[in-house]
N, C-alpha and C. Protein backbone atom coordinates (compact mmCIF):
# COMPACT_ATOMS: atom_id res chain seq x y z
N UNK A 1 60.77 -84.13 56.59
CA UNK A 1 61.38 -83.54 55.42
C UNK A 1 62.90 -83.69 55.55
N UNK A 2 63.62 -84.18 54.24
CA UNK A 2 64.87 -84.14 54.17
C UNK A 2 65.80 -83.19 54.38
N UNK A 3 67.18 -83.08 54.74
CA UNK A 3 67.87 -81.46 54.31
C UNK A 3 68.55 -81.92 53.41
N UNK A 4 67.78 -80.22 52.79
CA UNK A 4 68.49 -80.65 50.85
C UNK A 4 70.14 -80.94 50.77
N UNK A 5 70.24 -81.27 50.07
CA UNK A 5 71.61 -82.02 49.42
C UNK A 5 72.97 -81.08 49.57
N UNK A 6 73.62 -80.57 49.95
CA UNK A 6 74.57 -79.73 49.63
C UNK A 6 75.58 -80.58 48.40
N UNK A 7 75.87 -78.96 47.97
CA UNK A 7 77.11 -79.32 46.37
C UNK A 7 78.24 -79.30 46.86
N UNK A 8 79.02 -79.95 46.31
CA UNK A 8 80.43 -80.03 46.65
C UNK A 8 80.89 -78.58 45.66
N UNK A 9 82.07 -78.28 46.30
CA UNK A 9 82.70 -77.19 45.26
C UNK A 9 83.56 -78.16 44.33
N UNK A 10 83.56 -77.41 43.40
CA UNK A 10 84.49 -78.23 41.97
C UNK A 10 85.73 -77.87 42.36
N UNK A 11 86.66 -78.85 41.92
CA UNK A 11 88.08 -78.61 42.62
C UNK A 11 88.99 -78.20 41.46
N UNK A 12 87.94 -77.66 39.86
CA UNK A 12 89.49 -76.90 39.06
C UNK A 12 87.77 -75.62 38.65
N UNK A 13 88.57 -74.73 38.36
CA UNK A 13 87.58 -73.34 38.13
C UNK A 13 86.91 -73.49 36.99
N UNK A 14 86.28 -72.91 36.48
CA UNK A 14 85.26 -72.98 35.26
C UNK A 14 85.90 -72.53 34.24
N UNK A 15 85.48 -72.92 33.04
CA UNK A 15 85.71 -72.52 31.66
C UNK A 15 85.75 -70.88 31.80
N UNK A 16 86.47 -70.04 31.06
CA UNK A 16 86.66 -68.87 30.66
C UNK A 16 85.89 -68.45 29.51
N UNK A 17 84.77 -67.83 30.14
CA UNK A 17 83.71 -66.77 28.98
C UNK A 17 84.29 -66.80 27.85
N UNK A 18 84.08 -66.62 26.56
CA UNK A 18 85.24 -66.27 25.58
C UNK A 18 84.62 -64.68 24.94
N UNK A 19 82.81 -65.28 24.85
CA UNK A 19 82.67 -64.53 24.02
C UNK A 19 81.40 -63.51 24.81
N UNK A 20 80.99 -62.69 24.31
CA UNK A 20 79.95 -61.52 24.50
C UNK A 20 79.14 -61.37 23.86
N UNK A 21 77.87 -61.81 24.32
CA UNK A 21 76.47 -61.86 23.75
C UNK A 21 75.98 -60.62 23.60
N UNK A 22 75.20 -60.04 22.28
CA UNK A 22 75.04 -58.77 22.09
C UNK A 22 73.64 -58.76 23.04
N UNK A 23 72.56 -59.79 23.56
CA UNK A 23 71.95 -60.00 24.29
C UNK A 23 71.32 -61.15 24.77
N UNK A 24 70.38 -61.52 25.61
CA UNK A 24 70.71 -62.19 26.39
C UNK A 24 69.19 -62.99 26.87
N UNK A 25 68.59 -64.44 26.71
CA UNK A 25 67.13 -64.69 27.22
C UNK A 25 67.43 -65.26 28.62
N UNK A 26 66.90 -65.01 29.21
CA UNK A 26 66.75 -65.61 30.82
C UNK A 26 65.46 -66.02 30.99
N UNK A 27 65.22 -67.39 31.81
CA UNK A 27 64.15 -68.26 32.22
C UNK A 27 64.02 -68.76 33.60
N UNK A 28 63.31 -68.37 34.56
CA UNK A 28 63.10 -68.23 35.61
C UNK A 28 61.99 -69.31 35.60
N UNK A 29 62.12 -70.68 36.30
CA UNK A 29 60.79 -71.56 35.78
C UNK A 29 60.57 -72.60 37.50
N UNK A 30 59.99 -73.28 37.32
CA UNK A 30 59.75 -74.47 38.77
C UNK A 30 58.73 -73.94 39.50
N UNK A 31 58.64 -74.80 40.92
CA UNK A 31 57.42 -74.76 41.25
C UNK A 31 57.77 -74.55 42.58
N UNK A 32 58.98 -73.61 43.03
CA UNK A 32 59.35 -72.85 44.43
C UNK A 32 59.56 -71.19 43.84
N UNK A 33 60.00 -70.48 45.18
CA UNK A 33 59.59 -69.21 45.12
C UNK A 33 60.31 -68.81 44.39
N UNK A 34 60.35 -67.51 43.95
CA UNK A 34 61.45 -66.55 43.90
C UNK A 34 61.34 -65.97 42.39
N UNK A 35 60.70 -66.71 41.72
CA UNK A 35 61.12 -66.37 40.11
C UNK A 35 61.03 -64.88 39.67
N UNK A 36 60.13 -64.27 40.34
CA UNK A 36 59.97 -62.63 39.94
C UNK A 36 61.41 -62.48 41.09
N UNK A 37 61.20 -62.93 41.77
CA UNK A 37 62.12 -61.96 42.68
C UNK A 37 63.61 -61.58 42.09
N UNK A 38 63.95 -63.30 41.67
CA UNK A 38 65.59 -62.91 40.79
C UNK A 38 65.20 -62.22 39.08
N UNK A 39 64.04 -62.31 38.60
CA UNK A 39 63.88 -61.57 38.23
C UNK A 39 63.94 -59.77 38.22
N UNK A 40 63.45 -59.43 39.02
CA UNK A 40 63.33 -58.01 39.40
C UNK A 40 64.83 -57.36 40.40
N UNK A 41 65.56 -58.74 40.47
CA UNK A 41 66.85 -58.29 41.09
C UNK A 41 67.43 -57.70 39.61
N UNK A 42 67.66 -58.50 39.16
CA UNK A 42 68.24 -58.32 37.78
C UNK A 42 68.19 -57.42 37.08
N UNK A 43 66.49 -56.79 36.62
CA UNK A 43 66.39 -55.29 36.60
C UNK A 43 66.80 -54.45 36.93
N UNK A 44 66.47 -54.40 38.15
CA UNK A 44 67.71 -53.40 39.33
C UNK A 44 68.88 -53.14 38.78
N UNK A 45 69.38 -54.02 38.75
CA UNK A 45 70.78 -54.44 38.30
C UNK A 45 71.28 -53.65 36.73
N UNK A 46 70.07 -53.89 36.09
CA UNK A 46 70.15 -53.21 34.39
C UNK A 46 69.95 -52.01 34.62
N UNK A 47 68.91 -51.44 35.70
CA UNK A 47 68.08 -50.21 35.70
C UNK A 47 69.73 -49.23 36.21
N UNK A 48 70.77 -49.83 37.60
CA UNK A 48 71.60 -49.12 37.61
C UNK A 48 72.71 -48.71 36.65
N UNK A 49 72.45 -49.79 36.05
CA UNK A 49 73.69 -49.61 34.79
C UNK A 49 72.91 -48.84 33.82
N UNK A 50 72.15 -48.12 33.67
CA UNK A 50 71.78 -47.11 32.87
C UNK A 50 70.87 -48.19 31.64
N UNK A 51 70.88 -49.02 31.38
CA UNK A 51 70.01 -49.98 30.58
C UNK A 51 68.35 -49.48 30.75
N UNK A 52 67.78 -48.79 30.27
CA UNK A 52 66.40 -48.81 30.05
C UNK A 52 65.30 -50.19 30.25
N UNK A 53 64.43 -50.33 31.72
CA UNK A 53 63.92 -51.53 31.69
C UNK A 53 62.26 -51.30 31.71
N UNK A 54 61.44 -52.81 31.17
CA UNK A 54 60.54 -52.46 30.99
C UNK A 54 59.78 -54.24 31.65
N UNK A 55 58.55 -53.81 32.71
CA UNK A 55 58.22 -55.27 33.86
C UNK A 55 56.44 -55.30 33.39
N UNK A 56 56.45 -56.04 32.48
CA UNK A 56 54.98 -56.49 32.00
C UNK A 56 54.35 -57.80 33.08
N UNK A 57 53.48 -57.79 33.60
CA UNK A 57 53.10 -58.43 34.91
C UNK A 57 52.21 -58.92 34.32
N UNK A 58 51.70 -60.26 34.32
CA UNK A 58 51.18 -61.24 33.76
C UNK A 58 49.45 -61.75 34.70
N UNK A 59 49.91 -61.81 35.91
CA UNK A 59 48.92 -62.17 36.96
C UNK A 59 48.84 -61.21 37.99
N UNK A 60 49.66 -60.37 38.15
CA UNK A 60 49.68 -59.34 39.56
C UNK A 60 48.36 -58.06 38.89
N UNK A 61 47.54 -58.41 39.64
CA UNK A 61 46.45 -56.58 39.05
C UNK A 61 46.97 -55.71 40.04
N UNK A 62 46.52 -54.75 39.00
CA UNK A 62 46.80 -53.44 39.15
C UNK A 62 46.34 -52.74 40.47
N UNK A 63 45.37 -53.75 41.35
CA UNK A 63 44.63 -53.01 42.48
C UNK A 63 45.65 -53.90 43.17
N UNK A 64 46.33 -54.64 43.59
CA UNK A 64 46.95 -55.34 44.54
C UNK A 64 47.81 -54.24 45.00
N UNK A 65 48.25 -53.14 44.12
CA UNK A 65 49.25 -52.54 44.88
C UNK A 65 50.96 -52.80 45.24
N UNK A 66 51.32 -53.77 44.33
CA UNK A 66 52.15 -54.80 44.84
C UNK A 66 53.69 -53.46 44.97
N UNK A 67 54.37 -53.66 46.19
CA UNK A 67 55.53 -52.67 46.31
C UNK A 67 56.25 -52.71 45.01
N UNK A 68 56.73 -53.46 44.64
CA UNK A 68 58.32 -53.89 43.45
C UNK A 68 57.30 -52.96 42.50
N UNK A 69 55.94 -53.14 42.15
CA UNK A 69 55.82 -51.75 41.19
C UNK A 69 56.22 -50.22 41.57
N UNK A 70 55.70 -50.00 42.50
CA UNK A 70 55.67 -48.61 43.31
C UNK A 70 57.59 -48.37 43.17
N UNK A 71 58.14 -49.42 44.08
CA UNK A 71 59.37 -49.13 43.63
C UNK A 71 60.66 -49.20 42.39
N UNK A 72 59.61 -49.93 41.60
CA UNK A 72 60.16 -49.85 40.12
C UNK A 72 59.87 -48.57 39.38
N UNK A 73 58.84 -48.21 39.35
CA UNK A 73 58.53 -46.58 38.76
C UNK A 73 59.36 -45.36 39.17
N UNK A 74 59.36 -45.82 41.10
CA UNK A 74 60.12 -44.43 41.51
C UNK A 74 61.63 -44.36 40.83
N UNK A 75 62.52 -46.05 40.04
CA UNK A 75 63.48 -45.92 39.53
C UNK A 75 63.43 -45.65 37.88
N UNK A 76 62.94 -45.45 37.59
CA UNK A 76 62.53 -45.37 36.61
C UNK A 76 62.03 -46.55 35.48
N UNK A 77 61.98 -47.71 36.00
CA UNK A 77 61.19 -48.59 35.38
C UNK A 77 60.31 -48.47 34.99
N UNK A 78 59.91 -48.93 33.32
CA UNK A 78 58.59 -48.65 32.80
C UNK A 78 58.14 -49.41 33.07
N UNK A 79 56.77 -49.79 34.05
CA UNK A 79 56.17 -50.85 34.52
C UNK A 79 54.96 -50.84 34.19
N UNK A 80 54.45 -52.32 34.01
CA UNK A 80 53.02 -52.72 33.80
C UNK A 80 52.17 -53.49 34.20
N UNK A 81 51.55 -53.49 35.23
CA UNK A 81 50.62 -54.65 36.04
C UNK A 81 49.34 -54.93 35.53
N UNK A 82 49.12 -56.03 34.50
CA UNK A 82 48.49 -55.84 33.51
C UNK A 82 46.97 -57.14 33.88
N UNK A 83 47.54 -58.19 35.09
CA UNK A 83 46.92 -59.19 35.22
C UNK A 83 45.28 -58.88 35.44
N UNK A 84 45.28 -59.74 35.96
CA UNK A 84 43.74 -60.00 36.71
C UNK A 84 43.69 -61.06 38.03
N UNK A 85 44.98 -60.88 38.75
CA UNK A 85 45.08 -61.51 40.13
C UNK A 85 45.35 -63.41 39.62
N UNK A 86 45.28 -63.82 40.95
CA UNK A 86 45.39 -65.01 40.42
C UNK A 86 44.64 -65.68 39.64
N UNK A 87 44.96 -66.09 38.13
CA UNK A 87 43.95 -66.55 37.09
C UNK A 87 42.80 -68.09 37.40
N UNK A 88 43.42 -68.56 37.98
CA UNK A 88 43.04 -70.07 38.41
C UNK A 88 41.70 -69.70 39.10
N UNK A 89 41.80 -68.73 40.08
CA UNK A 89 40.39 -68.03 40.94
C UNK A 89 39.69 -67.34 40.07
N UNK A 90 39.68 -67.17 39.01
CA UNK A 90 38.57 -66.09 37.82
C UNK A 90 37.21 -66.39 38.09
N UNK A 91 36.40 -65.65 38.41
CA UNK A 91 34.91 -65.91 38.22
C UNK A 91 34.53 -66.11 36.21
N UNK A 92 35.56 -65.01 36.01
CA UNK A 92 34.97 -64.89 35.06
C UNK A 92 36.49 -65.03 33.37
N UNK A 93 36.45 -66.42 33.07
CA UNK A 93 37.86 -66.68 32.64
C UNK A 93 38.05 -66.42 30.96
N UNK A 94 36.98 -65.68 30.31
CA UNK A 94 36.74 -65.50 29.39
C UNK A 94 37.58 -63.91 29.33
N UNK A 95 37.32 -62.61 30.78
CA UNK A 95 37.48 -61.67 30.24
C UNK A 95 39.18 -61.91 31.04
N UNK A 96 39.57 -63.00 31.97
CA UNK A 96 40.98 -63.19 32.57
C UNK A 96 41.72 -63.51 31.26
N UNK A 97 41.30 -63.69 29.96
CA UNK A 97 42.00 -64.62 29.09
C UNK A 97 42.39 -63.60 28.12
N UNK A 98 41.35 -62.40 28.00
CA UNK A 98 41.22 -61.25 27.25
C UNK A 98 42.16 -60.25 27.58
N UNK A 99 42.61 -60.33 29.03
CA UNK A 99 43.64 -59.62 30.43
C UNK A 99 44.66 -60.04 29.47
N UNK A 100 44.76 -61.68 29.56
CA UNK A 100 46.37 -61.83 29.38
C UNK A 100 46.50 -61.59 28.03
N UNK A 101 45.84 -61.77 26.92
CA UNK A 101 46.03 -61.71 25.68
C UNK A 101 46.73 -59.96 25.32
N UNK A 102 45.85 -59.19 26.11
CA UNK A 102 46.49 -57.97 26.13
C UNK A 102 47.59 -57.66 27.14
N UNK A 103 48.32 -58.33 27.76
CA UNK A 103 49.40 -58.06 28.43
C UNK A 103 50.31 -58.87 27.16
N UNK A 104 50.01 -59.86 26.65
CA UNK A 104 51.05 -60.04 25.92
C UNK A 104 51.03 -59.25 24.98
N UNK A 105 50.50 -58.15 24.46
CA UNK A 105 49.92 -57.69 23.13
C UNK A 105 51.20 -55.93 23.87
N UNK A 106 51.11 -55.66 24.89
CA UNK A 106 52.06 -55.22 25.51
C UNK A 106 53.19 -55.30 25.69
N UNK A 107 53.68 -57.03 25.42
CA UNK A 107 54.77 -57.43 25.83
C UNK A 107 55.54 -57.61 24.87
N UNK A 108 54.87 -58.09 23.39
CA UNK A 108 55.07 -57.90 22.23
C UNK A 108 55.97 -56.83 21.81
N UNK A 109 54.82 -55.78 22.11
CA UNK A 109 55.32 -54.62 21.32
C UNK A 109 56.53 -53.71 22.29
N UNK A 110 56.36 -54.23 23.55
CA UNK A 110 57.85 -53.97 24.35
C UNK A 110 59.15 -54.26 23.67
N UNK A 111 58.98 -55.68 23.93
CA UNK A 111 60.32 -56.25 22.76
C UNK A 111 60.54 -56.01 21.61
N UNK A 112 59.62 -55.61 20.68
CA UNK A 112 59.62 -55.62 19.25
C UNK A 112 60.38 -54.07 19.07
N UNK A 113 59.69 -53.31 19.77
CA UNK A 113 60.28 -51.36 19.33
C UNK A 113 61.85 -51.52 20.14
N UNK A 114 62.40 -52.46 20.57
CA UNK A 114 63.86 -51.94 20.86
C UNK A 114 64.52 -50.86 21.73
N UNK A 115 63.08 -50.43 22.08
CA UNK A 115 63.62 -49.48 23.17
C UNK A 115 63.93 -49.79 24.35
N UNK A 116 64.03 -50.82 24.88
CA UNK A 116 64.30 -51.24 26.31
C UNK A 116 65.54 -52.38 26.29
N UNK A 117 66.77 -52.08 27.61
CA UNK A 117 67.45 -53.03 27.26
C UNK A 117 66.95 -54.22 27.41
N UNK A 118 66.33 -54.10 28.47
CA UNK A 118 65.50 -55.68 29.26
C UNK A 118 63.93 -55.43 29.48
N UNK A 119 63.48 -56.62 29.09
CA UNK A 119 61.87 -56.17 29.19
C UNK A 119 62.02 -57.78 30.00
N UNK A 120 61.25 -57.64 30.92
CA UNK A 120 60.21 -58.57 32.13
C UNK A 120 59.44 -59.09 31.51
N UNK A 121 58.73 -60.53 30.93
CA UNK A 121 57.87 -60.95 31.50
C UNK A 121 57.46 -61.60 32.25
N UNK A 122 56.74 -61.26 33.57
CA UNK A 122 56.81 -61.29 34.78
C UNK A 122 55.66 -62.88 34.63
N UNK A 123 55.57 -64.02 35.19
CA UNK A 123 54.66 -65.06 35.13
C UNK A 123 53.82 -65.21 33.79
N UNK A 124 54.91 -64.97 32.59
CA UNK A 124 54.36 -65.17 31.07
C UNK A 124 54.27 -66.62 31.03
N UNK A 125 54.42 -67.65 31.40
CA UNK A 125 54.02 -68.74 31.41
C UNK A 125 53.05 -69.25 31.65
N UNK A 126 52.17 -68.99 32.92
CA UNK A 126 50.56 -69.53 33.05
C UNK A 126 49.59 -69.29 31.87
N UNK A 127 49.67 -68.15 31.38
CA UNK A 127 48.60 -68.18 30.12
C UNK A 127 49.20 -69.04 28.77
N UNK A 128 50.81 -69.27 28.64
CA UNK A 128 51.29 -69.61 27.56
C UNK A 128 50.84 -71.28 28.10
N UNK A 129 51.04 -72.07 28.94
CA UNK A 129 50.48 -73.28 29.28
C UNK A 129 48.87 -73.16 29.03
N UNK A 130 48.24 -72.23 29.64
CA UNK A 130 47.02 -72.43 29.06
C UNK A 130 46.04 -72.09 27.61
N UNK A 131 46.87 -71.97 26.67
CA UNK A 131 46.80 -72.02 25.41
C UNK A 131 46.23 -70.45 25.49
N UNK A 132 46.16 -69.37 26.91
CA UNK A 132 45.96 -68.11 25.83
C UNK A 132 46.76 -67.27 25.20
N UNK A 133 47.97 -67.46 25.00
CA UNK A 133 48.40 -67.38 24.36
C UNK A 133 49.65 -68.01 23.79
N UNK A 134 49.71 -67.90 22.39
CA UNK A 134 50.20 -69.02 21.84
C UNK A 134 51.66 -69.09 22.18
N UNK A 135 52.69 -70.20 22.47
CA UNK A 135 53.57 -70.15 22.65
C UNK A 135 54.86 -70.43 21.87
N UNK A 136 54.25 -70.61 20.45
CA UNK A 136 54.94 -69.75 19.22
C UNK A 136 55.33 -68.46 18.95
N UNK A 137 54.24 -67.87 19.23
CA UNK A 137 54.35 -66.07 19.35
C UNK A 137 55.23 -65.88 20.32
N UNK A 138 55.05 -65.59 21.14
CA UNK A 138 56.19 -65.32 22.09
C UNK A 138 57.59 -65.82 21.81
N UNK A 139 57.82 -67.66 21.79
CA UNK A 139 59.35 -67.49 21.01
C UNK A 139 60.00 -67.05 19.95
N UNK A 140 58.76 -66.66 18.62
CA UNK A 140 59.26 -65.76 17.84
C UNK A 140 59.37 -64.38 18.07
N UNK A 141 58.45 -63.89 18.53
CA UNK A 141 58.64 -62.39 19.34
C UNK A 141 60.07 -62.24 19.79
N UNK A 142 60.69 -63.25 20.89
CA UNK A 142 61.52 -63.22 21.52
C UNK A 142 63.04 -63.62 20.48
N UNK A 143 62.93 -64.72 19.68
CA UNK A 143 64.07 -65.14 18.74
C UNK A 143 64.11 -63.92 18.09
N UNK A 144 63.26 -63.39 17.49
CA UNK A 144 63.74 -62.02 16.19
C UNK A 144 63.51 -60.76 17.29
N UNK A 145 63.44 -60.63 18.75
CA UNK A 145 64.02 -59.40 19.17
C UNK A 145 65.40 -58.59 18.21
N UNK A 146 65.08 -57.11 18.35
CA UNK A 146 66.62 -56.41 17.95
C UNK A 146 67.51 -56.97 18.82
N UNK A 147 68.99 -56.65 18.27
CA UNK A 147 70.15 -57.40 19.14
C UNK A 147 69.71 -56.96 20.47
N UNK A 148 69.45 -55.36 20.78
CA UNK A 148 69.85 -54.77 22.13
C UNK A 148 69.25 -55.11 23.24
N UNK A 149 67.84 -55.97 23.08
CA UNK A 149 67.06 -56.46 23.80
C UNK A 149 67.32 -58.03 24.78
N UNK A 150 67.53 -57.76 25.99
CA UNK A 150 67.50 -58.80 26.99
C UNK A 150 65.64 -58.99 27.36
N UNK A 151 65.35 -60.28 27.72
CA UNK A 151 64.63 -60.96 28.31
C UNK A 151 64.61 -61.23 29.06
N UNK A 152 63.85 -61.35 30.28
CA UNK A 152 63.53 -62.35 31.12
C UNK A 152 62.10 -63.07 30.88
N UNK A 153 61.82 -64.13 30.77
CA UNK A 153 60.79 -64.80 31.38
C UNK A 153 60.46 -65.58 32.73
N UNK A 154 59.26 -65.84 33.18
CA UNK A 154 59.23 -66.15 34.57
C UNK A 154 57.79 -66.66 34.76
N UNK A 155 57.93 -67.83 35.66
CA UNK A 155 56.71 -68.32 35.70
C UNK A 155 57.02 -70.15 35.75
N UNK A 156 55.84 -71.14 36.66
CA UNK A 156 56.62 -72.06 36.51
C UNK A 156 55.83 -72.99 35.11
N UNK A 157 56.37 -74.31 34.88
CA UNK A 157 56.17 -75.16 33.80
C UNK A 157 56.43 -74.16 32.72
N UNK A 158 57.45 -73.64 32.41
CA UNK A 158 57.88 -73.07 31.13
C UNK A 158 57.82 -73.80 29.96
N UNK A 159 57.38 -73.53 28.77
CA UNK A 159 57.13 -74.86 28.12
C UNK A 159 58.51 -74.81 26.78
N UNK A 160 58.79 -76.45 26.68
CA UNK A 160 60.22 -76.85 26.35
C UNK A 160 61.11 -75.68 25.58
N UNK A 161 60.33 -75.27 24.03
CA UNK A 161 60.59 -74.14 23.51
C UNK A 161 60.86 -73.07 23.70
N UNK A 162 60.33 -72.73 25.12
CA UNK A 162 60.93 -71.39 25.68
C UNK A 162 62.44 -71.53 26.19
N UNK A 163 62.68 -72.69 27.16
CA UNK A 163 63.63 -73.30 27.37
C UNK A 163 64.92 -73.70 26.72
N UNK A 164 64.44 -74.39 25.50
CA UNK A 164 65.68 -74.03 24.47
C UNK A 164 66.08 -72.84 23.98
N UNK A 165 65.09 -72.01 23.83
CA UNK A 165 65.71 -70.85 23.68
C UNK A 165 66.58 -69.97 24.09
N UNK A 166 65.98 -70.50 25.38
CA UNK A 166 67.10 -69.55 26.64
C UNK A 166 68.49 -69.53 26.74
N UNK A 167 69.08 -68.61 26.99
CA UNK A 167 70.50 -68.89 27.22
C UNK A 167 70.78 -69.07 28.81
N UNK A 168 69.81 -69.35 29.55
CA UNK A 168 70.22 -69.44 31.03
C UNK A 168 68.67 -69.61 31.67
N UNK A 169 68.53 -70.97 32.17
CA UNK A 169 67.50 -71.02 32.81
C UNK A 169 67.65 -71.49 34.29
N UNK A 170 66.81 -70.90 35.01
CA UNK A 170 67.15 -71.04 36.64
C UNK A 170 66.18 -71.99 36.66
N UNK A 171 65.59 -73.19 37.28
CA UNK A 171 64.38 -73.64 38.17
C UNK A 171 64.65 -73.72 39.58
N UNK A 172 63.87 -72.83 39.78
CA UNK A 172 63.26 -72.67 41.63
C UNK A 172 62.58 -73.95 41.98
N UNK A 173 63.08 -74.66 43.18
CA UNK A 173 62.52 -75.68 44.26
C UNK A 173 62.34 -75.48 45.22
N UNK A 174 60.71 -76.07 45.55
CA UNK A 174 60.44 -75.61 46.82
C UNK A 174 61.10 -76.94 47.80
N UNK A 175 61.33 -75.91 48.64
CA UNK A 175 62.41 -76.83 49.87
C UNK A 175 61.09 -77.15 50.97
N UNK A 176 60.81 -75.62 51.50
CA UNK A 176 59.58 -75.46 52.43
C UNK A 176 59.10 -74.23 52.19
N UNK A 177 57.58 -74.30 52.87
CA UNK A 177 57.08 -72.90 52.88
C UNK A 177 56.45 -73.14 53.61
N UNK A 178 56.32 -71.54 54.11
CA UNK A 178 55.27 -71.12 55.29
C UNK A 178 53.96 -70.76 55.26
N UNK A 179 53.48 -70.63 53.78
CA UNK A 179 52.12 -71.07 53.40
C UNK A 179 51.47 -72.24 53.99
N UNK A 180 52.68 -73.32 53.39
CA UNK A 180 51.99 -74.77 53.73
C UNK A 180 51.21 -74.96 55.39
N UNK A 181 52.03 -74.14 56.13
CA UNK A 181 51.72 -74.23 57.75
C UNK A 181 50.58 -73.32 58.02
N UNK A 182 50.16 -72.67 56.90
CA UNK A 182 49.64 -71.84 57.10
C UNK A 182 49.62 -70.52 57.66
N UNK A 183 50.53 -69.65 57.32
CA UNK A 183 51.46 -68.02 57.28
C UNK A 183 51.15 -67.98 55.92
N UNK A 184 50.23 -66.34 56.56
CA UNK A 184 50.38 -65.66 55.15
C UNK A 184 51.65 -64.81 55.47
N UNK A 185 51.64 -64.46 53.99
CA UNK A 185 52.99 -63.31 53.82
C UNK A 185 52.46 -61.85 54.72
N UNK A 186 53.83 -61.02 54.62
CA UNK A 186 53.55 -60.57 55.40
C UNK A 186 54.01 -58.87 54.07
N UNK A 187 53.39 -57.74 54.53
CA UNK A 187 52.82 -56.81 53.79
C UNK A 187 54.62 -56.18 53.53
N UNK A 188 55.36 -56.39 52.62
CA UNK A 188 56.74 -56.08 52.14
C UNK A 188 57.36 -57.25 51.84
N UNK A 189 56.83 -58.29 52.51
CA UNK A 189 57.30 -59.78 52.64
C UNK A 189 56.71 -60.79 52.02
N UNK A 190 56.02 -60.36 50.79
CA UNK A 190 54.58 -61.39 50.71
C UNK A 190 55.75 -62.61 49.33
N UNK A 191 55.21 -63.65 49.67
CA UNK A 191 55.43 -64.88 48.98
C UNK A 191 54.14 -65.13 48.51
């Protein structure tokens, strides 16, 4: 394996912000780690600044237990672990499809009532690639949000339309992982 590329620093500073977005879509997309993670940093981040946040979970169920919920609630994050584990493993992909249709049906109406500065959707992309749900809905959901509403989406193969929409999209690359060697994660640590 190669070592990745390092960037040179730019040798004059960046353009000067001018203006102030009344809010804001973020896209967390690729096929390395992290996408909830800078996701749920970010929250944090809104949740201290007094911003009202709200983390609709796409694939994580509700029995996994996963910490970032436990410790999103104790901050007051309105949180929702709405999945059915990893979808790809479904025995049964009829009622996994019915899961996500109602997490988006959640996620919807998150964004739509305006009450939250930032609403999560946490790996809204795997079902929007797999046609359950449509990925019209969601960019209109998301284009006619009220001003006060920030986004995140997250998840990889984001599809193009979500992308243009965005005002800032990250893609995560995997460099290495310790899966591949075979390490599981470890219980606070899980990848």
């Amino acid at each position: 394996m190669s070592a990745p590329k390092r960037s040179v620093a730019p040798r004059t500073g960046p353009r000067r912000a001018r203006a102030r977005a009344t809010s804001l879509v973020l896209v967390n997309t690729g096929n390395g780690k992290g996408k909830t993670t800078a996701a749920l940093g970010t929250a944090l981040r809104a949740a201290g600044r007094g911003l009202r946040v709200c983390v609709v979970q796409f694939l994580k169920s509700p029995s996994w237990k996963v910490g970032e919920a436990k410790a999103g609630r104790d901050l007051g994050i309105d949180w929702w672990t709405l999945g059915d584990g990893f979808t790809w493993d479904s025995p049964n992909m009829e009622r996994t499809e019915a899961v996500a249709c109602e997490a988006w049906r959640v996620g919807r109406e998150k964004i739509e009532s305006g009450d939250y500065g930032l609403v999560v959707l946490d790996e809204v992309t795997h079902p929007m690639t797999w046609d359950w749900i449509p990925t019209d809905q969601v960019v209109s959901a998301i284009r006619s949000r009220p001003p006060s509403v920030n986004v995140i989406a997250t998840g990889r193969d984001a599809p193009t339309e979500l992308i243009e929409l965005a005002d800032t999209v990250t893609e995560m690359r995997k460099v290495k992982h310790a899966y591949d060697r075979g390490i599981k994660g470890k219980k606070g640590i899980e990848y």
